[in-house]
Structures are given as structure tokens and as C-alpha cells.
Protein backbone atom coordinates (compact mmCIF):
# COMPACT_ATOMS: atom_id res chain seq x y z
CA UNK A 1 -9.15 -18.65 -14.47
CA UNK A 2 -6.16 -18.58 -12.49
CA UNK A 3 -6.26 -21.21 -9.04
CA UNK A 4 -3.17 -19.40 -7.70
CA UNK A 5 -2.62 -16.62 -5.30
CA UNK A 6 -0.03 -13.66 -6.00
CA UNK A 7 2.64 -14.24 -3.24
CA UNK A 8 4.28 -10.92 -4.58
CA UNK A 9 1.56 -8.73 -3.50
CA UNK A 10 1.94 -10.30 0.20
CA UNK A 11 6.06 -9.35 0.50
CA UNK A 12 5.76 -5.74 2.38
CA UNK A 13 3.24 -7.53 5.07
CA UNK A 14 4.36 -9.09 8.33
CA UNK A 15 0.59 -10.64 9.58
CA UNK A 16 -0.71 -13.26 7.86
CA UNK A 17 -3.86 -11.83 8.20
CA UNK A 18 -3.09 -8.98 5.98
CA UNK A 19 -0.94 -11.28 3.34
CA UNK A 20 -4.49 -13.26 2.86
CA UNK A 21 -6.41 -10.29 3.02
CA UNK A 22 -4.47 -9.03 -0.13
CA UNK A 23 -3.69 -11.94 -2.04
CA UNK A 24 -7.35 -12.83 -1.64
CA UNK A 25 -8.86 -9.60 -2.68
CA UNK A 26 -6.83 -9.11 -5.58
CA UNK A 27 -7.66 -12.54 -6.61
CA UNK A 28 -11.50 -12.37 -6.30
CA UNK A 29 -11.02 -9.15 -8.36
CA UNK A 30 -9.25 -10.33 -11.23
CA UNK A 31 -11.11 -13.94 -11.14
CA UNK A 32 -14.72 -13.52 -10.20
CA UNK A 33 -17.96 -12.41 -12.15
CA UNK A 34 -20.69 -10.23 -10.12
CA UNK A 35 -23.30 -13.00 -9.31
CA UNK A 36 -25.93 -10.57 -9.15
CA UNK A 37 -25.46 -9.02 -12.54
CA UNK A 38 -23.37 -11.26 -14.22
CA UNK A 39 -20.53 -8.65 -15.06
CA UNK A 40 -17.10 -9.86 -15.37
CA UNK A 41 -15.23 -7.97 -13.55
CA UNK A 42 -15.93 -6.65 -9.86
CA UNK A 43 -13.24 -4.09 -8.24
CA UNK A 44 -11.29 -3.91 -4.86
CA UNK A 45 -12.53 -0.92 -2.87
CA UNK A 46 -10.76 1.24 -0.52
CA UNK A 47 -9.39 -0.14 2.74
CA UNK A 48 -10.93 0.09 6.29
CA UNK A 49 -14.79 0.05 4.95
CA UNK A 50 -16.78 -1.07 7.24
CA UNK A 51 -18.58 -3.84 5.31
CA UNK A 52 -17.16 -3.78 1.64
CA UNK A 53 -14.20 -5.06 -0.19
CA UNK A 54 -15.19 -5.12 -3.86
CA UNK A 55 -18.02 -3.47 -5.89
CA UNK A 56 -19.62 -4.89 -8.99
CA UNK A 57 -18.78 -2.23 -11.88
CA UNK A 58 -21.83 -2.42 -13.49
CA UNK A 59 -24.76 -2.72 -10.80
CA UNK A 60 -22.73 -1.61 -8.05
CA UNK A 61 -23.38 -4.17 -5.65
CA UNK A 62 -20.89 -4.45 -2.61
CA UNK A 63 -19.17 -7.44 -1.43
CA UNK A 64 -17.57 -8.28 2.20
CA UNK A 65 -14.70 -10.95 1.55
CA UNK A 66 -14.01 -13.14 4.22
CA UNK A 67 -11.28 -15.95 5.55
CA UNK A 68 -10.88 -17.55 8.25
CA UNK A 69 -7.94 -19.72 9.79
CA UNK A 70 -9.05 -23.47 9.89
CA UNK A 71 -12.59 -25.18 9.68
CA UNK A 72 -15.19 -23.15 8.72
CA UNK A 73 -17.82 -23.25 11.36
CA UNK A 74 -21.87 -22.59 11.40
CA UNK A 75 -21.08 -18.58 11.83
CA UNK A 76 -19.25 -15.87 10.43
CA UNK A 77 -18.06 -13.85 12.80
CA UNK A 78 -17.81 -10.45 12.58
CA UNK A 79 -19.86 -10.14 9.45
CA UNK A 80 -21.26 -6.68 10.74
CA UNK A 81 -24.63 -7.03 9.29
CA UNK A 82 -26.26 -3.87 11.65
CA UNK A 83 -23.92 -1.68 10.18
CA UNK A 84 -24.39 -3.30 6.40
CA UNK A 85 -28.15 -2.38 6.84
């Protein structure tokens, strides 16, 4: 398993939002197993979705990646669970 992001894949991006949203997505893609299904390799979805970033390949369960900018807190904000449902 690789502990490092991809600072390449960040270059063409001016918010940092959008560097970690890329580096990070890429990374859970190429590093992390479906915990559902136990599949080893889950894939980055399309862009703009309103609640998914990766998809296991074999059950096809969706995943919603999320960061946040200092100490993680009680809530997640944003985590749009009307519209997941």
C-alpha cells in the first residue's frame, strides 16, 4: 500500500479543495478494498454526482469520499443523506 498522495495529478488545479479532492480519490481507488464485499479494487466515478465518488466493481456499492480542513468534528456536513436515500 502506498501512504503517499500523487502531487502530479493536483498541478492543473488552483483550489485546494479540488487538489485534495483528486489526489484523494485517486488514492482511495488504487489503495482501498470494498468493505462490503471485500473486492480489491473500487473505481472513481464521474464528477458532480450527487452522493458518489467510487463504486465497488464487484457489488456495486457507492461511496461518498470526504475531507475536511482541520479537526474533524461530531458532523459531516454536507453528507446529503435525503438525496442518497
Amino acid at each position: 500500500m502506498n501512504f503517499s498522495f500523487d502531487a502530479s495529478l493536483a498541478e492543473n488545479y488552483k483550489s485546494n479543495s479540488q487538489k485534495i479532492r483528486v489526489m484523494s480519490e485517486t488514492w482511495v481507488s488504487k489503495n482501498i478494498f470494498c468493505p462490503v464485499c471485500g473486492n480489491p479494487h473500487i473505481s472513481n466515478l464521474d464528477n458532480n454526482m450527487p452522493v458518489a465518488d467510487l463504486q465497488c466493481d464487484n457489488c456495486g456499492e457507492i461511496y461518498e469520499l470526504k475531507s475536511k480542513q482541520g479537526k474533524i468534528g461530531n458532523k459531516i456536513n454536507d453528507g446529503a443523506y435525503a438525496t442518497m436515500l
